[in-house]
Protein backbone atom coordinates (compact mmCIF):
# COMPACT_ATOMS: atom_id res chain seq x y z
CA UNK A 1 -26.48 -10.16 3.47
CA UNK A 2 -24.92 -6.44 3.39
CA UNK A 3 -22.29 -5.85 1.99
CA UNK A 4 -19.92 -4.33 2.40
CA UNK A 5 -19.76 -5.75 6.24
CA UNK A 6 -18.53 -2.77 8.66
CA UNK A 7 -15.36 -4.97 9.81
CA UNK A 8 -13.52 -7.88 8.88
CA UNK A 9 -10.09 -9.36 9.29
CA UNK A 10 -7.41 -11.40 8.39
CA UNK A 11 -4.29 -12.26 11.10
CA UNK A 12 -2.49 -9.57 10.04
CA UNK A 13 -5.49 -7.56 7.90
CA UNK A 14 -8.48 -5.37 9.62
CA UNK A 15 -10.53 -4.50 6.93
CA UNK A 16 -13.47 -1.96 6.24
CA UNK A 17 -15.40 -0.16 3.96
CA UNK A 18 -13.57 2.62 2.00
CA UNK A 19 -14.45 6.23 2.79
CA UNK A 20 -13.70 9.04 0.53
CA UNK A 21 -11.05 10.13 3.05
CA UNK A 22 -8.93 7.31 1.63
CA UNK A 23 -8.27 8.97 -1.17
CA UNK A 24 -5.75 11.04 0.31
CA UNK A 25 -3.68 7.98 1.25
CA UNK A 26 -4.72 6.59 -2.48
CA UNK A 27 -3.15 9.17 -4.12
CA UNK A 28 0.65 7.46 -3.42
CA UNK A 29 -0.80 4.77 -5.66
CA UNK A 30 -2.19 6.90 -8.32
CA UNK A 31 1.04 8.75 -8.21
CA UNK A 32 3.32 6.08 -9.17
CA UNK A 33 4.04 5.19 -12.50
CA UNK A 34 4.00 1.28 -12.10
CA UNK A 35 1.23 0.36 -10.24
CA UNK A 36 -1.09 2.54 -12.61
CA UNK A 37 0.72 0.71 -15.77
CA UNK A 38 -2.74 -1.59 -16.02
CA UNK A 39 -5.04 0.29 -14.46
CA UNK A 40 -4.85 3.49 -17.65
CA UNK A 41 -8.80 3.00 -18.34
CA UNK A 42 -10.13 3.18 -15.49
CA UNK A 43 -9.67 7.14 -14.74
CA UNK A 44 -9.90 10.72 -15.77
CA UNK A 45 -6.84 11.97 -17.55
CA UNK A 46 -6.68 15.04 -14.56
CA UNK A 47 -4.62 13.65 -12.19
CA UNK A 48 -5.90 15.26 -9.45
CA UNK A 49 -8.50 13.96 -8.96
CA UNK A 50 -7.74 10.43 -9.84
CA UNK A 51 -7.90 9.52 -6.37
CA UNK A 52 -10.90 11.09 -5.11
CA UNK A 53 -12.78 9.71 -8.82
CA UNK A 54 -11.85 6.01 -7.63
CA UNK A 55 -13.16 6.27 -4.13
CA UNK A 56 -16.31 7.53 -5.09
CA UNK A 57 -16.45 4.72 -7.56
CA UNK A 58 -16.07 2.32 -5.17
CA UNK A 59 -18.83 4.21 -3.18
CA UNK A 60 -21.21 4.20 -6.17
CA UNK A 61 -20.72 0.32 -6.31
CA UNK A 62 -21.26 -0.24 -2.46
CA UNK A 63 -24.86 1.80 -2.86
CA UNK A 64 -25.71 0.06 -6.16
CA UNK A 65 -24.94 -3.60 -4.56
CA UNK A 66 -21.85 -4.01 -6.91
CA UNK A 67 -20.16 -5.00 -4.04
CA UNK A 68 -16.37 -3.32 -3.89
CA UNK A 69 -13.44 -3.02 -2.02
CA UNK A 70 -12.39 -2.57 1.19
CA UNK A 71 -9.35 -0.71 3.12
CA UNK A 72 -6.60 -3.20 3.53
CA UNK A 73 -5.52 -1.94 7.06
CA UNK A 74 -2.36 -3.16 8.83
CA UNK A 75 -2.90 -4.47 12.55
CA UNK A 76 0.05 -3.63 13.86
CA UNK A 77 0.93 -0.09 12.27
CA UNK A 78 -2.81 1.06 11.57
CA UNK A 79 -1.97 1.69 8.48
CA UNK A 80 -3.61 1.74 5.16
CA UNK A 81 -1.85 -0.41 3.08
CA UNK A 82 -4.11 -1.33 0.33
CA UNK A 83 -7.39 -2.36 -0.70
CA UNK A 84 -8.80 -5.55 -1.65
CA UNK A 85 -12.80 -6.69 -2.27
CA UNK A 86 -15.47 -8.24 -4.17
CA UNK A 87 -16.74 -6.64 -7.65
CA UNK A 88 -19.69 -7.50 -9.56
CA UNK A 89 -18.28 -7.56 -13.52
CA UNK A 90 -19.51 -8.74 -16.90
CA UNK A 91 -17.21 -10.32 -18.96
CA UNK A 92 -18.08 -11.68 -22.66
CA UNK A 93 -21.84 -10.71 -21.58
CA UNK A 94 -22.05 -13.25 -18.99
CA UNK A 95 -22.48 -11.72 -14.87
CA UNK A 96 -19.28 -12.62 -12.92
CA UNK A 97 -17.84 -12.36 -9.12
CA UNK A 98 -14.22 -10.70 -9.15
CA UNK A 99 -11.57 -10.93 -6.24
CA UNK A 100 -9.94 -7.45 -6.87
CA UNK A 101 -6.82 -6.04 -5.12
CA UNK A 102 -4.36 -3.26 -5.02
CA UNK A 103 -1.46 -2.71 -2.97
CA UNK A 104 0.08 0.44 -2.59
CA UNK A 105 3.74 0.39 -3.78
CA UNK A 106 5.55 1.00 -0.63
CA UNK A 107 3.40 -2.43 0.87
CA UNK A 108 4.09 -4.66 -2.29
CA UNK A 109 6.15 -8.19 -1.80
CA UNK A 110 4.40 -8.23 1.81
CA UNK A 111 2.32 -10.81 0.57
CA UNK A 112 -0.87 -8.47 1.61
CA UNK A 113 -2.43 -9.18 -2.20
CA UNK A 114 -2.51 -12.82 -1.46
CA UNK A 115 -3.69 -13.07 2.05
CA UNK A 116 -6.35 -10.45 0.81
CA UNK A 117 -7.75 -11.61 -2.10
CA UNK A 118 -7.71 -15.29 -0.09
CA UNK A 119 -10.09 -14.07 2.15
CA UNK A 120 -12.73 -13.00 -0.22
CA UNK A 121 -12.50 -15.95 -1.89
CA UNK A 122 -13.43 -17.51 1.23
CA UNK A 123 -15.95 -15.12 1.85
CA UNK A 124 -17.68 -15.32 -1.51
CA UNK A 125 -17.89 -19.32 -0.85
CA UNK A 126 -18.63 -19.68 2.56
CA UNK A 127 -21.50 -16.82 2.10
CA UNK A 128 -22.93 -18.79 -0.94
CA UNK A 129 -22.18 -15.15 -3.38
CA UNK A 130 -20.96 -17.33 -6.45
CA UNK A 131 -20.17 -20.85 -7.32
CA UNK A 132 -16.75 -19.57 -9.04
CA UNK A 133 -15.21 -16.30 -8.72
CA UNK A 134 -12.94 -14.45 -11.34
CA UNK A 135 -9.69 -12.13 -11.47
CA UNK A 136 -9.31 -9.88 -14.66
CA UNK A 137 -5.92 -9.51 -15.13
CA UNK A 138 -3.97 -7.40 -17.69
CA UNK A 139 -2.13 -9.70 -19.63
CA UNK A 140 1.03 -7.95 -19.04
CA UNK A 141 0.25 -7.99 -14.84
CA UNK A 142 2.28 -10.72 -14.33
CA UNK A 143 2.62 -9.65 -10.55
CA UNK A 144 -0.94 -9.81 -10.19
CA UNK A 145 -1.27 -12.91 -12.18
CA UNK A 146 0.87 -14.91 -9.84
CA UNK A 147 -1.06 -13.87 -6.68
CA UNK A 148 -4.31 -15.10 -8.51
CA UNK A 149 -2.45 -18.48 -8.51
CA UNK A 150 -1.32 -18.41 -5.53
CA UNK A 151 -4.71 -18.48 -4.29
CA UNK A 152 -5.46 -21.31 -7.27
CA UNK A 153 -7.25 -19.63 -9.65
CA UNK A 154 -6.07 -20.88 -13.05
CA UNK A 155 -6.05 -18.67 -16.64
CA UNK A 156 -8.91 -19.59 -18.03
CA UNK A 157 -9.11 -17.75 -21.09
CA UNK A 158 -8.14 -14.39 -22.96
CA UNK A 159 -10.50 -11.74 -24.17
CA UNK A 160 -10.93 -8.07 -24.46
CA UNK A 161 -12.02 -5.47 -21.04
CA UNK A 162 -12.39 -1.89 -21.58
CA UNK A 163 -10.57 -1.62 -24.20
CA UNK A 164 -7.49 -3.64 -22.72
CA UNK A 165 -6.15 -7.28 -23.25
CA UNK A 166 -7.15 -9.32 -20.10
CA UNK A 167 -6.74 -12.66 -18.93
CA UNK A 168 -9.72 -14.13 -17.22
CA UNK A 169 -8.52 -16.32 -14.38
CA UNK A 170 -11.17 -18.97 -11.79
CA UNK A 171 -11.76 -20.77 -9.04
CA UNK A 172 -14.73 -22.98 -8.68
CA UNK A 173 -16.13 -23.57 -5.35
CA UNK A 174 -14.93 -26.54 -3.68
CA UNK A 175 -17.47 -29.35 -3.23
């Protein structure tokens, strides 16, 4: 299987690879203050090229089969609205599947995250990826906590990413 696939979609998601032209659009998330509140070790301190640095990393994991995210596009206004995606992590040592997603601020309380993150879930299971997949959440992401229960994964346990306090929430694959 290749991932990522060139198209996929939700009924109110088309979705698609990430191309370093995103970044421009990007840069409205890297911009504001609260959505980059948990995100502080993932980038370069020069802001300017913040967004450009995290569409090439998603780049680097598509060509190293890390998986990645995907362009969250709206049907009905063509417009980017976020991204959302599968990430190969390792947490404590041990080789995990992540759900990842990020809406940009102007999108959020759409319920985008959920329907999103939802899908890969479904994805990773119905395409045999994992037999559980993960969110790593910043313990004090409490937005992105409840859309990892909305899609029931529960907290599983609390450790250290990067640097950061994280909770580690799952969802096995149904039988």
């Amino acid at each position: 299987m290749h991932y990522p696939p060139p198209h996929l979609e939700t009924e109110r998601l088309n979705m698609r690879p990430i191309v370093a032209e995103d970044a421009k659009t990007w840069q409205a998330f890297i911009d504001n203050d609260e959505a980059m509140e948990f995100m502080r070790t993932f980038f370069p301190p020069d802001m300017e090229h913040q967004a450009l640095y995290w569409m090439g990393f998603g780049l680097k994991r598509y060509f190293e089969d890390r998986y990645g995210m995907m362009a969250l596009i709206d049907k009905k206004t063509g417009v980017m609205v976020g991204m959302c995606g599968l990430l190969s992590q390792v947490i404590d040592d041990v080789p995990e599947l992540e759900v990842g997603y990020h809406i940009l601020p102007q999108y959020w309380g759409k319920g985008y995250a959920p329907e999103a993150a939802k899908f890969f879930i479904n994805y990773a299971f119905e395409n045999n990826l994992t037999d559980s997949i993960i969110s790593v959440i910043d313990v004090g992401n409490v937005k992105s906590q409840r859309v990892a229960e909305k899609n029931g994964l529960f907290r599983e346990k609390q450790t250290v990413q990067l640097g950061d306090d994280v909770y580690v929430y799952r969802k096995f694959k149904p039988a």
